[in-house]
N, C-alpha and C. Protein backbone atom coordinates (compact mmCIF):
# COMPACT_ATOMS: atom_id res chain seq x y z
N UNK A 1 -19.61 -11.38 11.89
CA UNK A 1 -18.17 -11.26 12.03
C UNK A 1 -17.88 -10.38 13.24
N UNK A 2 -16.83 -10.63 14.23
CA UNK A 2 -16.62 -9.97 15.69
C UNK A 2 -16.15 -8.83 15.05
N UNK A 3 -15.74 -7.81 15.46
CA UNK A 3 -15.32 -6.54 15.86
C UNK A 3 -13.97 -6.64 15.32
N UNK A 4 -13.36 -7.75 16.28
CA UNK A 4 -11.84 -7.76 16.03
C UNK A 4 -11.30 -8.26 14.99
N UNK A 5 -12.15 -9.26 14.44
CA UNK A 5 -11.79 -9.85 13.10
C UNK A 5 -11.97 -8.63 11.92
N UNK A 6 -12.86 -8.42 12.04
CA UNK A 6 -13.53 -6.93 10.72
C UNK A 6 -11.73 -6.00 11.06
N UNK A 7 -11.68 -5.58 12.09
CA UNK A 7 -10.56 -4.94 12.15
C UNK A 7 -9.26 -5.27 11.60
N UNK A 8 -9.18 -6.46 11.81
CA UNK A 8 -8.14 -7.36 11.34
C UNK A 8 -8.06 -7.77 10.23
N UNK A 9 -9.22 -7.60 9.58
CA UNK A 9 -9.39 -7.44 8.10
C UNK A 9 -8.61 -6.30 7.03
N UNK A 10 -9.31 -5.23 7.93
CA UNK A 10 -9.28 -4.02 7.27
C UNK A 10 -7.20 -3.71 7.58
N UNK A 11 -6.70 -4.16 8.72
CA UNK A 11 -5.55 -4.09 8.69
C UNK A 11 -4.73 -5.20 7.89
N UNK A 12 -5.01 -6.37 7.56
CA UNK A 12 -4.56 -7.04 6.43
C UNK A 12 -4.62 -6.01 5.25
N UNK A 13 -6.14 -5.73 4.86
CA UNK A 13 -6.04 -5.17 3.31
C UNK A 13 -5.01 -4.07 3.74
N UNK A 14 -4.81 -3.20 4.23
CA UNK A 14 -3.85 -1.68 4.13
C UNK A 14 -2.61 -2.45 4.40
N UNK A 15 -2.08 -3.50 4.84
CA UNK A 15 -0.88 -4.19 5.05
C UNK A 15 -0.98 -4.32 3.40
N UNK A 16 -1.20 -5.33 3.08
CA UNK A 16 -1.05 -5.65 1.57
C UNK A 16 -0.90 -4.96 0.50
N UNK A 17 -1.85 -3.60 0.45
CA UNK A 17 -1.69 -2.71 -0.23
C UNK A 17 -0.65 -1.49 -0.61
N UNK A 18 -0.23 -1.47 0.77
CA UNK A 18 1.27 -1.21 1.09
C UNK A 18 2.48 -1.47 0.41
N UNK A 19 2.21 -3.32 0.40
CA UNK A 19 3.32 -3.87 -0.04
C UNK A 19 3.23 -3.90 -1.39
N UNK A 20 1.97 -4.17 -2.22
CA UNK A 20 1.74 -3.83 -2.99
C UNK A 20 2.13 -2.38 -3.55
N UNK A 21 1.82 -1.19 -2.89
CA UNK A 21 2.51 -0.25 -3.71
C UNK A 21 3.86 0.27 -3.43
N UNK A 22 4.60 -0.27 -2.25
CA UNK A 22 6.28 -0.21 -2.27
C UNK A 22 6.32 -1.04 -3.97
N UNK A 23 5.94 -1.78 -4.13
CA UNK A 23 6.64 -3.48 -5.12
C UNK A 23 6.48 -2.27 -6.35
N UNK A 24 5.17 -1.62 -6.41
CA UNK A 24 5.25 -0.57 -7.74
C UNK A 24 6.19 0.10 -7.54
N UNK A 25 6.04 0.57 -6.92
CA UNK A 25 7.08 2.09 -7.00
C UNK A 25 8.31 1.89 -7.28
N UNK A 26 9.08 0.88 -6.89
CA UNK A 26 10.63 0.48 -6.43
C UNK A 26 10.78 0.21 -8.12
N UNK A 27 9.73 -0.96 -8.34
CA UNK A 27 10.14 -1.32 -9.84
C UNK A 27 9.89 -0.09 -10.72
N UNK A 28 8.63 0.79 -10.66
CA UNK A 28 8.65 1.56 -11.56
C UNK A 28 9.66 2.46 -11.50
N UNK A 29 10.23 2.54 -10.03
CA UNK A 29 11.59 3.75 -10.56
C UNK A 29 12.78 3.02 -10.58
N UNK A 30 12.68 1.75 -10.72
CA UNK A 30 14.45 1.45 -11.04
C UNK A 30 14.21 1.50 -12.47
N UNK A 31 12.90 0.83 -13.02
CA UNK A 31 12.85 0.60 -14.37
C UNK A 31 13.61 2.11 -15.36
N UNK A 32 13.07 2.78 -14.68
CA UNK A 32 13.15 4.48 -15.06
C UNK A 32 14.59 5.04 -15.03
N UNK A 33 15.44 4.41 -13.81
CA UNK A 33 16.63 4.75 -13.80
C UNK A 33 17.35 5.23 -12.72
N UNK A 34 16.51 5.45 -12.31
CA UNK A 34 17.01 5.46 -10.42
C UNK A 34 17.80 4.54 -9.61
N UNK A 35 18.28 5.17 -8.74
CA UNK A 35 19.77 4.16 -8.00
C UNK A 35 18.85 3.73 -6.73
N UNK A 36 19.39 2.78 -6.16
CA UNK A 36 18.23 2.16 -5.41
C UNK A 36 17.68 2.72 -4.29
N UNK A 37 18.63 3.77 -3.75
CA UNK A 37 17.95 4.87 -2.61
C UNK A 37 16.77 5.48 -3.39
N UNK A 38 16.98 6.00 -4.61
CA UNK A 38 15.69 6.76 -5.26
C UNK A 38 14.79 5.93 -5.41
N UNK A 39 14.82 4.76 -6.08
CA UNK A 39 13.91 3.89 -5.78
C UNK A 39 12.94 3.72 -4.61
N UNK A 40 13.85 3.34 -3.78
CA UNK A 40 13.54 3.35 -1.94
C UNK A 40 12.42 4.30 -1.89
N UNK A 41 13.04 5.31 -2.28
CA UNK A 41 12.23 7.16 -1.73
C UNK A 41 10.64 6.73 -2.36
N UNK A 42 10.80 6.11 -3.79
CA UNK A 42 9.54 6.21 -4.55
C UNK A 42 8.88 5.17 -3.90
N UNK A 43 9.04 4.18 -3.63
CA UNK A 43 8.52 3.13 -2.80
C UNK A 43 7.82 3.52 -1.61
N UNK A 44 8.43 4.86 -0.79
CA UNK A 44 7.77 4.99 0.70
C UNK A 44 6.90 6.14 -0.14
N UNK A 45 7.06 6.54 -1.05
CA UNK A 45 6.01 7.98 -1.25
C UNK A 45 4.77 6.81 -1.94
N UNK A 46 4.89 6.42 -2.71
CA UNK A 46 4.17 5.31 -3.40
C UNK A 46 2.74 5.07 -1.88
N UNK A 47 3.33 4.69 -0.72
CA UNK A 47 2.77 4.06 0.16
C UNK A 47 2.08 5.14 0.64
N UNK A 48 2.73 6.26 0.83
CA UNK A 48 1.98 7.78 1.64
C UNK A 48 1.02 7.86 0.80
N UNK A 49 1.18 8.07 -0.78
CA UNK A 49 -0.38 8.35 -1.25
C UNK A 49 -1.56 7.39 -1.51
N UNK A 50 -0.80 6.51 -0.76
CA UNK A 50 -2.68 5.36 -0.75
C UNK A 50 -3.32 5.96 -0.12
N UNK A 51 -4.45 5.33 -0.71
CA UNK A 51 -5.43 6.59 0.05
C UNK A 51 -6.08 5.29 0.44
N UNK A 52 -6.59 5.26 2.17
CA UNK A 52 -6.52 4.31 3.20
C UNK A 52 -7.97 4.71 3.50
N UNK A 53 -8.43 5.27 2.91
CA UNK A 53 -10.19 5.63 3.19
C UNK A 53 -10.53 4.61 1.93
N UNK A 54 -10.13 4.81 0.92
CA UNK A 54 -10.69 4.16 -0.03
C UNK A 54 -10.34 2.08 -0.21
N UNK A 55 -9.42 2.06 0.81
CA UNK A 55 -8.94 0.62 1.23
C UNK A 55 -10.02 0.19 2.48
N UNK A 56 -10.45 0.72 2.71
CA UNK A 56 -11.52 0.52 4.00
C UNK A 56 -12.77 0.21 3.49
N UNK A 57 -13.29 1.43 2.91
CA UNK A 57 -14.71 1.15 2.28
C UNK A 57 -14.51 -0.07 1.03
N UNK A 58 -13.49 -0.30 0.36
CA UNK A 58 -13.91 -1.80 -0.52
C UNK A 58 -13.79 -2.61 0.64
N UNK A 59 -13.58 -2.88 1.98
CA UNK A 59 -13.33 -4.12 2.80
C UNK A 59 -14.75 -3.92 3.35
N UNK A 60 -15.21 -3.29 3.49
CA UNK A 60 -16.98 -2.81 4.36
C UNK A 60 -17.88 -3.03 3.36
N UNK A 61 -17.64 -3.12 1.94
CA UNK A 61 -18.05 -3.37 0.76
C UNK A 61 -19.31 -1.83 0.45
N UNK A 62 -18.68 -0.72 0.84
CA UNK A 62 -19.67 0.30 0.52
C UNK A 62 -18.27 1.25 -0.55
């Protein structure tokens, strides 16, 4: 696999995972009761604590 593809990999998975944890967060805090800015907020914090070391090494498969 080239260089650029592996890269392009690893930036798909952290793209996805992303979206993946905005989609949690938003639902888990409207579910909860939050107005949709709070929601919002939980959605971008949701995304800050992925942890983007550990999205890398499952794509390198170590």
């Amino acid at each position: 696999m080239s260089m650029i593809r592996s890269k392009l990999d690893v930036a798909e998975m952290v793209k996805n995972a992303c979206i993946e944890a905005a989609r949690n967060g938003f639902r888990d805090a409207s579910v909860s009761g939050l107005c949709t800015d709070g929601a919002i907020e939980a959605a971008i914090s949701a995304i800050q604590k992925l942890d983007v070391e550990k999205i890398v090494k499952k794509q390198s498969g170590t």
